[in-house]
C-alpha atoms as a PDB file:
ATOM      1  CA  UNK A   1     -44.042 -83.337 -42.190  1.00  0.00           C
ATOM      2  CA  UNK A   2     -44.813 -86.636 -44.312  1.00  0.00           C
ATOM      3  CA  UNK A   3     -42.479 -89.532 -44.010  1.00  0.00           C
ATOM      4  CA  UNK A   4     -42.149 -89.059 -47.724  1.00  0.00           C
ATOM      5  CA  UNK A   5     -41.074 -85.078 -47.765  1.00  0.00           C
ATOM      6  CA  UNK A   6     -38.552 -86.349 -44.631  1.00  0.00           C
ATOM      7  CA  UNK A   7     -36.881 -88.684 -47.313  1.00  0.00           C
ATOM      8  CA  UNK A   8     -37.033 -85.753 -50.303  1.00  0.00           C
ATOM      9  CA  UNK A   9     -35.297 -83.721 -48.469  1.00  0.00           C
ATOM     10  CA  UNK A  10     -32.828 -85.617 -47.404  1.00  0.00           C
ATOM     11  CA  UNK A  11     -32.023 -86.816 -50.799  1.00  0.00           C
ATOM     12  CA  UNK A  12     -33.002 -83.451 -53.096  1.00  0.00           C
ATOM     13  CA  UNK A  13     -29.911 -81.606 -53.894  1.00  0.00           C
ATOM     14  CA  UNK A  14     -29.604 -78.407 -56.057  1.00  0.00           C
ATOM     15  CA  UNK A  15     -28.786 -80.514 -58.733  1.00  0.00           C
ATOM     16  CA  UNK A  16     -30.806 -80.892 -62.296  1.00  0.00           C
ATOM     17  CA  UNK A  17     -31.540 -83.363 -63.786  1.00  0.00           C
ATOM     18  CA  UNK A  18     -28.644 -84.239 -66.471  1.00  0.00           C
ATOM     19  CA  UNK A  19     -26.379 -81.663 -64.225  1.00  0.00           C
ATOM     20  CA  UNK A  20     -23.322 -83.153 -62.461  1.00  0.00           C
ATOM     21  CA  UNK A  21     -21.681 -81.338 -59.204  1.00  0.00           C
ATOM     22  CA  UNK A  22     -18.044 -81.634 -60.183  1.00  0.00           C
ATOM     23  CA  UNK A  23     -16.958 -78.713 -57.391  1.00  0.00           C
ATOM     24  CA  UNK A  24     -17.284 -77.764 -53.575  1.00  0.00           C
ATOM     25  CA  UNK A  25     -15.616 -74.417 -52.843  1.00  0.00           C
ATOM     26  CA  UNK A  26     -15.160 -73.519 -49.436  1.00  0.00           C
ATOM     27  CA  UNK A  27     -13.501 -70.749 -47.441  1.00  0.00           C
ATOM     28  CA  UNK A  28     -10.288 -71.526 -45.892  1.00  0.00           C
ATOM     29  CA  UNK A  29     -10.488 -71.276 -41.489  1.00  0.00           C
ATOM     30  CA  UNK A  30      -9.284 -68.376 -40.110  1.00  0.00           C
ATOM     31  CA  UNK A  31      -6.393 -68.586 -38.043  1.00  0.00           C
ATOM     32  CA  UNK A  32      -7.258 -70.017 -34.216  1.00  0.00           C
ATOM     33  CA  UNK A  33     -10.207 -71.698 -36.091  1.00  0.00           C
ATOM     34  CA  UNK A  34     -11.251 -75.586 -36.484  1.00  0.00           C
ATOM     35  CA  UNK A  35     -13.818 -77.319 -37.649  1.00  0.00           C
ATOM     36  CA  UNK A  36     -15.521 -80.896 -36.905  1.00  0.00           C
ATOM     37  CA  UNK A  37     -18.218 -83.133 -37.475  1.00  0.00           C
ATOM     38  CA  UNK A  38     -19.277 -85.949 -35.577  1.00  0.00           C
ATOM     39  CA  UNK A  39     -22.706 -88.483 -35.658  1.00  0.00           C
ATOM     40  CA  UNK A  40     -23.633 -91.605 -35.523  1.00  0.00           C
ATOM     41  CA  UNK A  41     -24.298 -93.992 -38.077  1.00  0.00           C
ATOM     42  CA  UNK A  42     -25.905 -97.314 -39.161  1.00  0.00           C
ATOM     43  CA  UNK A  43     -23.297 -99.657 -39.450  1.00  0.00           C
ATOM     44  CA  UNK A  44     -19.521 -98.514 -40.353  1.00  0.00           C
ATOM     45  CA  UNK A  45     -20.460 -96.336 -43.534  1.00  0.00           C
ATOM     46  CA  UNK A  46     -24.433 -95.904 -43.290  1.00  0.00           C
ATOM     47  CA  UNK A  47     -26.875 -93.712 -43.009  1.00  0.00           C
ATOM     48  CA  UNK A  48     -26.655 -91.339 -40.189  1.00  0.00           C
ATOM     49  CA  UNK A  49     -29.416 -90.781 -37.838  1.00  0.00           C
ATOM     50  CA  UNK A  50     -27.964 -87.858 -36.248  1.00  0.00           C
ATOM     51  CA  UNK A  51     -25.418 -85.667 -37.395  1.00  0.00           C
ATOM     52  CA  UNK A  52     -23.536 -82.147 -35.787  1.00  0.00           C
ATOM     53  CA  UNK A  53     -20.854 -80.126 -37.488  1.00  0.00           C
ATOM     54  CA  UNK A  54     -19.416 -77.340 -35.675  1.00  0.00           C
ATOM     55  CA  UNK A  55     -16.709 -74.267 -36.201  1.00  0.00           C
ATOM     56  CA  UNK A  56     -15.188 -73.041 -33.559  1.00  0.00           C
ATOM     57  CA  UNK A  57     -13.237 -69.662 -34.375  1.00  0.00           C
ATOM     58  CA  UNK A  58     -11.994 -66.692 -31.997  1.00  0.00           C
ATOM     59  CA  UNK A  59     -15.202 -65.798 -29.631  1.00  0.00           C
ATOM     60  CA  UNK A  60     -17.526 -67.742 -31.938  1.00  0.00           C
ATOM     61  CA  UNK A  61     -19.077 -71.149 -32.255  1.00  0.00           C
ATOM     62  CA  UNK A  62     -21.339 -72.106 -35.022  1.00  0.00           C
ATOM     63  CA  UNK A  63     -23.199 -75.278 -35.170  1.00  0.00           C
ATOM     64  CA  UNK A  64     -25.296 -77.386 -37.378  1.00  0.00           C
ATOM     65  CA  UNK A  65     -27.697 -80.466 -36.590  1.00  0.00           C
ATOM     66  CA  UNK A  66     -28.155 -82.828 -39.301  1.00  0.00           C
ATOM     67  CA  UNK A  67     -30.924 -85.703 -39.417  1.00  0.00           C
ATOM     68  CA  UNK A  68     -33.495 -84.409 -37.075  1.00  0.00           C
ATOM     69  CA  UNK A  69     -35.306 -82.246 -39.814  1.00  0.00           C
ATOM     70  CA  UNK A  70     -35.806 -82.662 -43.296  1.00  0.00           C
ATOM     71  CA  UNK A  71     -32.824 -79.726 -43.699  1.00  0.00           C
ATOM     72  CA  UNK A  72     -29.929 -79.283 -41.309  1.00  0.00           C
ATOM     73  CA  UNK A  73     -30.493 -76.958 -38.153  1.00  0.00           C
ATOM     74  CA  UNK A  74     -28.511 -74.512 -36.651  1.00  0.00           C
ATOM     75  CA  UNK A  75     -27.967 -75.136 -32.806  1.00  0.00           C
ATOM     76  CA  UNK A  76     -28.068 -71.265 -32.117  1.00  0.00           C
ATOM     77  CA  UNK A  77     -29.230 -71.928 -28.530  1.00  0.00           C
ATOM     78  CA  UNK A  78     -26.123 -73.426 -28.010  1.00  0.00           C
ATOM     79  CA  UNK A  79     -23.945 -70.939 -30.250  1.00  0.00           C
ATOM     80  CA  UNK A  80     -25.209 -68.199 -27.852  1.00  0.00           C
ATOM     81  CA  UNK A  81     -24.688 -70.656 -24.597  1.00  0.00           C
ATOM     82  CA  UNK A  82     -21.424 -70.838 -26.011  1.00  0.00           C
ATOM     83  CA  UNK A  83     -20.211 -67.522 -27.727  1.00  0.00           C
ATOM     84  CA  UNK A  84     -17.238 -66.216 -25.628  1.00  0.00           C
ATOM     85  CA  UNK A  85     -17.120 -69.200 -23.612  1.00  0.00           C
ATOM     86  CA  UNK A  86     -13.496 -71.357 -22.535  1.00  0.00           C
ATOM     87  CA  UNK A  87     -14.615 -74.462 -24.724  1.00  0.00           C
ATOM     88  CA  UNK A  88     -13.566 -76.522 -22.151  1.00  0.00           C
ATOM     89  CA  UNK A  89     -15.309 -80.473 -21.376  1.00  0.00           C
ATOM     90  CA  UNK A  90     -17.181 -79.093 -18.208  1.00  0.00           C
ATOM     91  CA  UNK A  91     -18.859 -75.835 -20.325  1.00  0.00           C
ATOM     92  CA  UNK A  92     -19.476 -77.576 -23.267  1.00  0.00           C
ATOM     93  CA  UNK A  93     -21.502 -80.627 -21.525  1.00  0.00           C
ATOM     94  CA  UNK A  94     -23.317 -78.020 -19.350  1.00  0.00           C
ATOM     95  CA  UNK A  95     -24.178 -75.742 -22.809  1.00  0.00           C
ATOM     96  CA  UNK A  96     -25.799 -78.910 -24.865  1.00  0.00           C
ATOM     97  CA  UNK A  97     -28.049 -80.127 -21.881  1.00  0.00           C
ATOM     98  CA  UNK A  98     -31.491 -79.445 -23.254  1.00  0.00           C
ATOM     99  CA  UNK A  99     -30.822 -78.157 -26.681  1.00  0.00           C
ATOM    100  CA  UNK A 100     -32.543 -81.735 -28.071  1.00  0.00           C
ATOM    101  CA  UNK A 101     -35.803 -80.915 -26.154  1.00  0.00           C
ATOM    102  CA  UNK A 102     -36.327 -77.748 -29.260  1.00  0.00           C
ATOM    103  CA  UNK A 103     -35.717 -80.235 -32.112  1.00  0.00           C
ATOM    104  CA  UNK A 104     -38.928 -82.408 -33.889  1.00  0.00           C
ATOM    105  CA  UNK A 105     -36.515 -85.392 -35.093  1.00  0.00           C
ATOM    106  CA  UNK A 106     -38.810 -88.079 -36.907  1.00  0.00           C
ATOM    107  CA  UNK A 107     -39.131 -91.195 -35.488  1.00  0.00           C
ATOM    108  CA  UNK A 108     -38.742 -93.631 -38.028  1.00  0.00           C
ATOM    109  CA  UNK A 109     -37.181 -97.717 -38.221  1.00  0.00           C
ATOM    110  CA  UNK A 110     -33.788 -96.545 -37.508  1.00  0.00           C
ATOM    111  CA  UNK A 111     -34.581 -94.672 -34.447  1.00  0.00           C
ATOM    112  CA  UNK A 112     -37.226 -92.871 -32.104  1.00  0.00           C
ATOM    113  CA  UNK A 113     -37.630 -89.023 -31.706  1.00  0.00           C
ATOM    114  CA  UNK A 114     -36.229 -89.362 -28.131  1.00  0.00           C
ATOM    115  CA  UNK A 115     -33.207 -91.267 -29.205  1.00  0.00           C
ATOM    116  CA  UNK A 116     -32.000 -89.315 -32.020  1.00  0.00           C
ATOM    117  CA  UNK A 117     -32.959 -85.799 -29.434  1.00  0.00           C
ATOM    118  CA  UNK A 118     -30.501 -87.068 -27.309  1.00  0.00           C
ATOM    119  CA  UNK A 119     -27.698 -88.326 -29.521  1.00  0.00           C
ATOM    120  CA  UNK A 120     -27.862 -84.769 -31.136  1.00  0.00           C
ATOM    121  CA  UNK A 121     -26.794 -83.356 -27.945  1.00  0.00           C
ATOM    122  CA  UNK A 122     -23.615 -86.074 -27.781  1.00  0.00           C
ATOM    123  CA  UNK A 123     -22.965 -85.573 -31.480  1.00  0.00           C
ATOM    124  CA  UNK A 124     -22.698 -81.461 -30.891  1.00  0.00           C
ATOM    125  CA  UNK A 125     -20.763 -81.996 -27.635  1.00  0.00           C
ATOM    126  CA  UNK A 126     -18.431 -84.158 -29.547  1.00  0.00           C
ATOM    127  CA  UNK A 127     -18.324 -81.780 -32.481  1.00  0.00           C
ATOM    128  CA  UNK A 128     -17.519 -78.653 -30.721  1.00  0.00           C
ATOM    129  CA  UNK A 129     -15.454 -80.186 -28.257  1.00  0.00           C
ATOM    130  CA  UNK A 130     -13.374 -81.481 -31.666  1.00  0.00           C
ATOM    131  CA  UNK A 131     -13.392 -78.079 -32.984  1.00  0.00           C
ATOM    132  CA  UNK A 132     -12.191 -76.707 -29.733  1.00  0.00           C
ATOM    133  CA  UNK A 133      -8.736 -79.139 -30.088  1.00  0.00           C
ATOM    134  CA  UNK A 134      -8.456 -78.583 -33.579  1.00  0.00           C
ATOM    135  CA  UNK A 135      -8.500 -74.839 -33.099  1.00  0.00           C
ATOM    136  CA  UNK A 136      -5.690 -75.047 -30.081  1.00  0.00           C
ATOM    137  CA  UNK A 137      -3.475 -76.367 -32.591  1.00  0.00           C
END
């Protein structure tokens, strides 16, 4: 992948030209559910170089990697390491170790491929470990 489609697709939405998104709909969280997104940023309110959202709902864990493709990735190495799992610090930690070796982040001004394989591991501990508590209440 080109430097150039990298940046398309992070800035190509679904949008047309002369088309305005005025509305997001989203399905409400099961009970016992929560949700979270964590990542790291240039500056206070830049661009992220890495990015992880995660839901955590009864026996299930879903996570996405943002920033290390030119589309978001599901972490479903880790959703399987995880599925059925106590979310707890320890199990979490041990589940991400070596999920950033799979990903082909770009390497780019803001950060190398190594870096940003790494901090998606911290950014989808953090993230599930944030749906986790949300979920508990």
């Amino acid at each position: 992948m080109s430097a150039d489609d990298f940046f398309l697709g992070v800035y190509l939405t679904a949008v047309g030209e002369g088309e305005l998104l005025t509305r997001v709909t989203l399905p409400a969280l099961a009970a016992g559910s929560g949700d979270a997104m964590e990542g790291v940023t240039l500056g206070v309110h830049g661009t992220y170089i890495v990015s992880a959202a995660a839901t955590v709902g009864p026996g299930s864990v879903r996570v996405a990697i943002g920033c290390v493709s030119g589309v978001p990735e599901r972490a479903t190495v880790l959703e399987e390491r995880l599925s059925g799992a106590e979310l707890t610090p320890e199990a979490v930690h041990a589940a991400v170790a070596g999920i950033g070796d799979a990903l082909d982040p770009p390497s780019d001004v803001h950060a190398p491929a190594d870096y940003r394989r790494r901090l998606a591991e911290v950014c989808c501990e953090r993230a599930v470990l944030a749906a986790a508590a949300q979920a508990k209440g």
